[in-house]
Protein backbone atom coordinates (compact mmCIF):
# COMPACT_ATOMS: atom_id res chain seq x y z
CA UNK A 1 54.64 145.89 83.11
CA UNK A 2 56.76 146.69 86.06
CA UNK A 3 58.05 144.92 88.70
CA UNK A 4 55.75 146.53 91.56
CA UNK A 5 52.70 146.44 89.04
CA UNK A 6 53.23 142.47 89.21
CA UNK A 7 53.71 141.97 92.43
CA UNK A 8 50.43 144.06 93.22
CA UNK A 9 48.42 141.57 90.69
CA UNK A 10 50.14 138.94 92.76
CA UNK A 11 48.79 139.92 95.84
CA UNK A 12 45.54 140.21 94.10
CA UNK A 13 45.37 136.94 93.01
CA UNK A 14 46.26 135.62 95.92
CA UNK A 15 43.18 137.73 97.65
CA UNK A 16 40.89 136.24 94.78
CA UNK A 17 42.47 132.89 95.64
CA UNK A 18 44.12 132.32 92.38
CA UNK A 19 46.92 130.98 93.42
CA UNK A 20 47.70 129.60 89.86
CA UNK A 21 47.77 133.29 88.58
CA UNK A 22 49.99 134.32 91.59
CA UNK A 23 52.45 131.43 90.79
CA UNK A 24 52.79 132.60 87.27
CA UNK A 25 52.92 135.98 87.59
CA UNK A 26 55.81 135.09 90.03
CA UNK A 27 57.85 132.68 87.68
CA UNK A 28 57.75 135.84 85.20
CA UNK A 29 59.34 137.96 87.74
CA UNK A 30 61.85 135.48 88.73
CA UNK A 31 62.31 135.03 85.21
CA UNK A 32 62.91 138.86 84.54
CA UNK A 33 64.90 139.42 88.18
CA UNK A 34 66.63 136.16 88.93
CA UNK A 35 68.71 137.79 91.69
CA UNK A 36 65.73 138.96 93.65
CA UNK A 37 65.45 136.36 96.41
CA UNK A 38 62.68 137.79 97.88
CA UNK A 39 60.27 136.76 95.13
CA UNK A 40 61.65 133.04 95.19
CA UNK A 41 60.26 133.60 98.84
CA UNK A 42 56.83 134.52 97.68
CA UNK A 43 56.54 131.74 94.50
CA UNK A 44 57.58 129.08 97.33
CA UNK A 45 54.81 130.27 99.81
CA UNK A 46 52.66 129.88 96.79
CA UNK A 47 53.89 125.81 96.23
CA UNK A 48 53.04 125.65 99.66
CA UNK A 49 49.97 126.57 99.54
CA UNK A 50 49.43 125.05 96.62
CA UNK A 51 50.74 121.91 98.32
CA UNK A 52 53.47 121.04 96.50
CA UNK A 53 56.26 120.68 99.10
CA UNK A 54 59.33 119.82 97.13
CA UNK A 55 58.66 122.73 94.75
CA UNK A 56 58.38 124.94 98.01
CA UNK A 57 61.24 123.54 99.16
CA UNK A 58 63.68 124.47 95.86
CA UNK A 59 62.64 128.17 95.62
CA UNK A 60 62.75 128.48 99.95
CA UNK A 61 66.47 126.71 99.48
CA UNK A 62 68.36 129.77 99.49
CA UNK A 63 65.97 131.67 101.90
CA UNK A 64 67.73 132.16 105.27
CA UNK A 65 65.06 132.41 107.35
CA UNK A 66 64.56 128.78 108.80
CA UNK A 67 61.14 127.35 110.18
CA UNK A 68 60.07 123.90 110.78
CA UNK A 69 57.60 124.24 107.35
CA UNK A 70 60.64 125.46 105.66
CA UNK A 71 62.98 122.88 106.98
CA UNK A 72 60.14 120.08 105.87
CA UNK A 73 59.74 121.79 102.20
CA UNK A 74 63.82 121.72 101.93
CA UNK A 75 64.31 118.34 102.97
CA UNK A 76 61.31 116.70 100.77
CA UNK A 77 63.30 118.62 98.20
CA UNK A 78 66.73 117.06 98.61
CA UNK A 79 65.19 113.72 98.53
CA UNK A 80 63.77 114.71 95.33
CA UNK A 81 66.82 114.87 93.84
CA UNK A 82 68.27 111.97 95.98
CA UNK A 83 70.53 114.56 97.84
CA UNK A 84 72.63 114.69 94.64
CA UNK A 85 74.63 118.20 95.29
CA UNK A 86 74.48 118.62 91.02
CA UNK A 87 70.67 117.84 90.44
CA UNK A 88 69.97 120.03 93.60
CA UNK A 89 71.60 122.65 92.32
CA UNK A 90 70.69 122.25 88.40
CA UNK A 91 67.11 122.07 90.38
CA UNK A 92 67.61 125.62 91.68
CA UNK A 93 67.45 127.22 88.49
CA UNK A 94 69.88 130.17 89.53
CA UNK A 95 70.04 131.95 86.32
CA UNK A 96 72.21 134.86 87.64
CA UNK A 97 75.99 134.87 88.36
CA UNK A 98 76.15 134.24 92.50
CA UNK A 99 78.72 136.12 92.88
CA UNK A 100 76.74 139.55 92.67
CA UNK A 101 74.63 138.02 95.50
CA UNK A 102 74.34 140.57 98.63
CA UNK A 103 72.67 137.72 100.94
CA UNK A 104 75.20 135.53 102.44
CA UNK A 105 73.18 132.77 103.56
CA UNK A 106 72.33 132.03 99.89
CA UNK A 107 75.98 132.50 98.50
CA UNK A 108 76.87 130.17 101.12
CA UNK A 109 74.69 127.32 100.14
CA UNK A 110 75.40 127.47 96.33
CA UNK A 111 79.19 127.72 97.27
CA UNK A 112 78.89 124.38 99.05
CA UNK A 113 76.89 122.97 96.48
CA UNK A 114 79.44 123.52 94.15
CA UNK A 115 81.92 122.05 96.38
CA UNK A 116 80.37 119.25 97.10
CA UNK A 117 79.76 118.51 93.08
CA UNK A 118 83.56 119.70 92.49
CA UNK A 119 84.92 116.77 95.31
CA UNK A 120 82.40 114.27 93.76
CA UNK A 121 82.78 114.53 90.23
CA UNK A 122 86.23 115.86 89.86
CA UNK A 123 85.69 118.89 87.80
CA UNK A 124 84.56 122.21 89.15
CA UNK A 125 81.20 123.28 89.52
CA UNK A 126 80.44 126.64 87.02
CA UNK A 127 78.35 129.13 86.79
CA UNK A 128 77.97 129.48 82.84
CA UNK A 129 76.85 132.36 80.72
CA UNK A 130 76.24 130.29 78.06
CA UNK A 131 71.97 130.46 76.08
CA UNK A 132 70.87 128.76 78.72
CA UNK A 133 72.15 130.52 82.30
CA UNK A 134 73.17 127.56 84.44
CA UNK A 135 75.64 125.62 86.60
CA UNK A 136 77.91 122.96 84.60
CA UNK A 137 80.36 120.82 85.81
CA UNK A 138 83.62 120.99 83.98
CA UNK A 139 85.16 118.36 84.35
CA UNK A 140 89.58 118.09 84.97
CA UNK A 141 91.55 116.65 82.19
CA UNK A 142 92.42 114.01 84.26
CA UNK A 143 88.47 112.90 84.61
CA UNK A 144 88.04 114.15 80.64
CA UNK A 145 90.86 111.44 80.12
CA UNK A 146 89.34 108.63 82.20
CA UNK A 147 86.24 108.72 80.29
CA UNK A 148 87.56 108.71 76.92
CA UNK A 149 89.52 105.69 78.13
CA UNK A 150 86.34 104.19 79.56
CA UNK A 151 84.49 104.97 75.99
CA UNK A 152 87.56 103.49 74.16
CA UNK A 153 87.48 99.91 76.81
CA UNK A 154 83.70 99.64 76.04
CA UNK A 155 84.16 99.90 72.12
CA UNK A 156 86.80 97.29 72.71
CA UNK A 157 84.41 95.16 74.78
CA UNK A 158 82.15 95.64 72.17
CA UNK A 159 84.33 95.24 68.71
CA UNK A 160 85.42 91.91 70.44
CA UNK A 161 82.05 90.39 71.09
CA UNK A 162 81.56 91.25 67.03
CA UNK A 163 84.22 88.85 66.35
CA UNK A 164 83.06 86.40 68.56
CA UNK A 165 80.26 86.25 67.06
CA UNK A 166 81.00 85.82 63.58
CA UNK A 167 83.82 83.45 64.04
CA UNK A 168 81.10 81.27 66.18
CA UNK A 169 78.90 81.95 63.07
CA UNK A 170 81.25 80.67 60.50
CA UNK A 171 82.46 77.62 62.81
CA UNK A 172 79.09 76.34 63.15
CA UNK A 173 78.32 77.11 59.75
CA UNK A 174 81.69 74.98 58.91
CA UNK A 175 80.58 72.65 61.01
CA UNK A 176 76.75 72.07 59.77
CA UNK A 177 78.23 72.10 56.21
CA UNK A 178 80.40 68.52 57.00
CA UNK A 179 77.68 66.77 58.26
């Protein structure tokens, strides 16, 4: 079915009041044009309507256009997702390379996502074109290194509690058997 034919049932349901229809129909669109803004507009009038304000708020996120609704939906979003740059943009579901976007506004906000993931976890934010379309962080060898030394620490921690244990074990048991 084409695009237009979907977006005229959409309408349709949302005439019949079907908004459940409307938001499906919608996530198969998005689904089958990721880079179309314009119908992450539509699904997120739909969550509003719908009354489900953070969900509004992730597909109005890269919308430019900037009411108070909007502003509301975005921020009960964020909070969502604890303002955690990463989650909010893992959140977004962008399953198209931002690079190819024409809208500025948007390219904008998922560049500064990325930033803001890149100066907090040390790695660079990615767009990946891996099975499953997404952002990743890789991470620097200098953060890859600190964790394997972490992991390594912890096992020590760990392996040294073991032998704790069992020399406590066969002291008292050394102990018990003298008496």
């Amino acid at each position: 079915m084409s695009k237009d034919v979907t977006l005229k049932r959409v309408e349709d349901d949302i005439i019949r009041g079907d908004l459940g229809k409307a938001r499906d129909r919608l996530h198969g669109l998005i689904a089958s044009y990721p880079e179309d803004l314009s119908l992450r507009t539509k699904l997120a009038q739909i969550y509003w309507k719908l009354q489900y304000p953070a969900m509004a708020g992730r597909y109005w996120y890269l919308d430019s256009d900037s009411d108070e609704i909007r502003k509301a939906a975005i921020a009960i979003y964020e909070c969502a997702y604890k303002h955690n740059a990463f989650h909010i943009l893992h959140g977004l579901r962008i399953r198209f390379d931002p690079s190819i976007l024409s809208d500025v506004y948007a390219k904008q906000r998922i560049e500064s996502l990325a930033q803001q993931c890149s100066m907090k976890w040390g790695g660079a934010a990615t767009y990946s074109y891996a099975k499953q379309k997404a952002f990743h962080i890789v991470l620097s060898r200098k953060e890859k290194l600190r964790g394997a030394l972490v992991g390594i620490m912890v096992l020590a921690v760990v392996i040294s509690l073991v032998i704790l244990l069992i020399m406590g074990i066969f002291h008292l048991i050394g102990l018990l058997s003298h008496h």
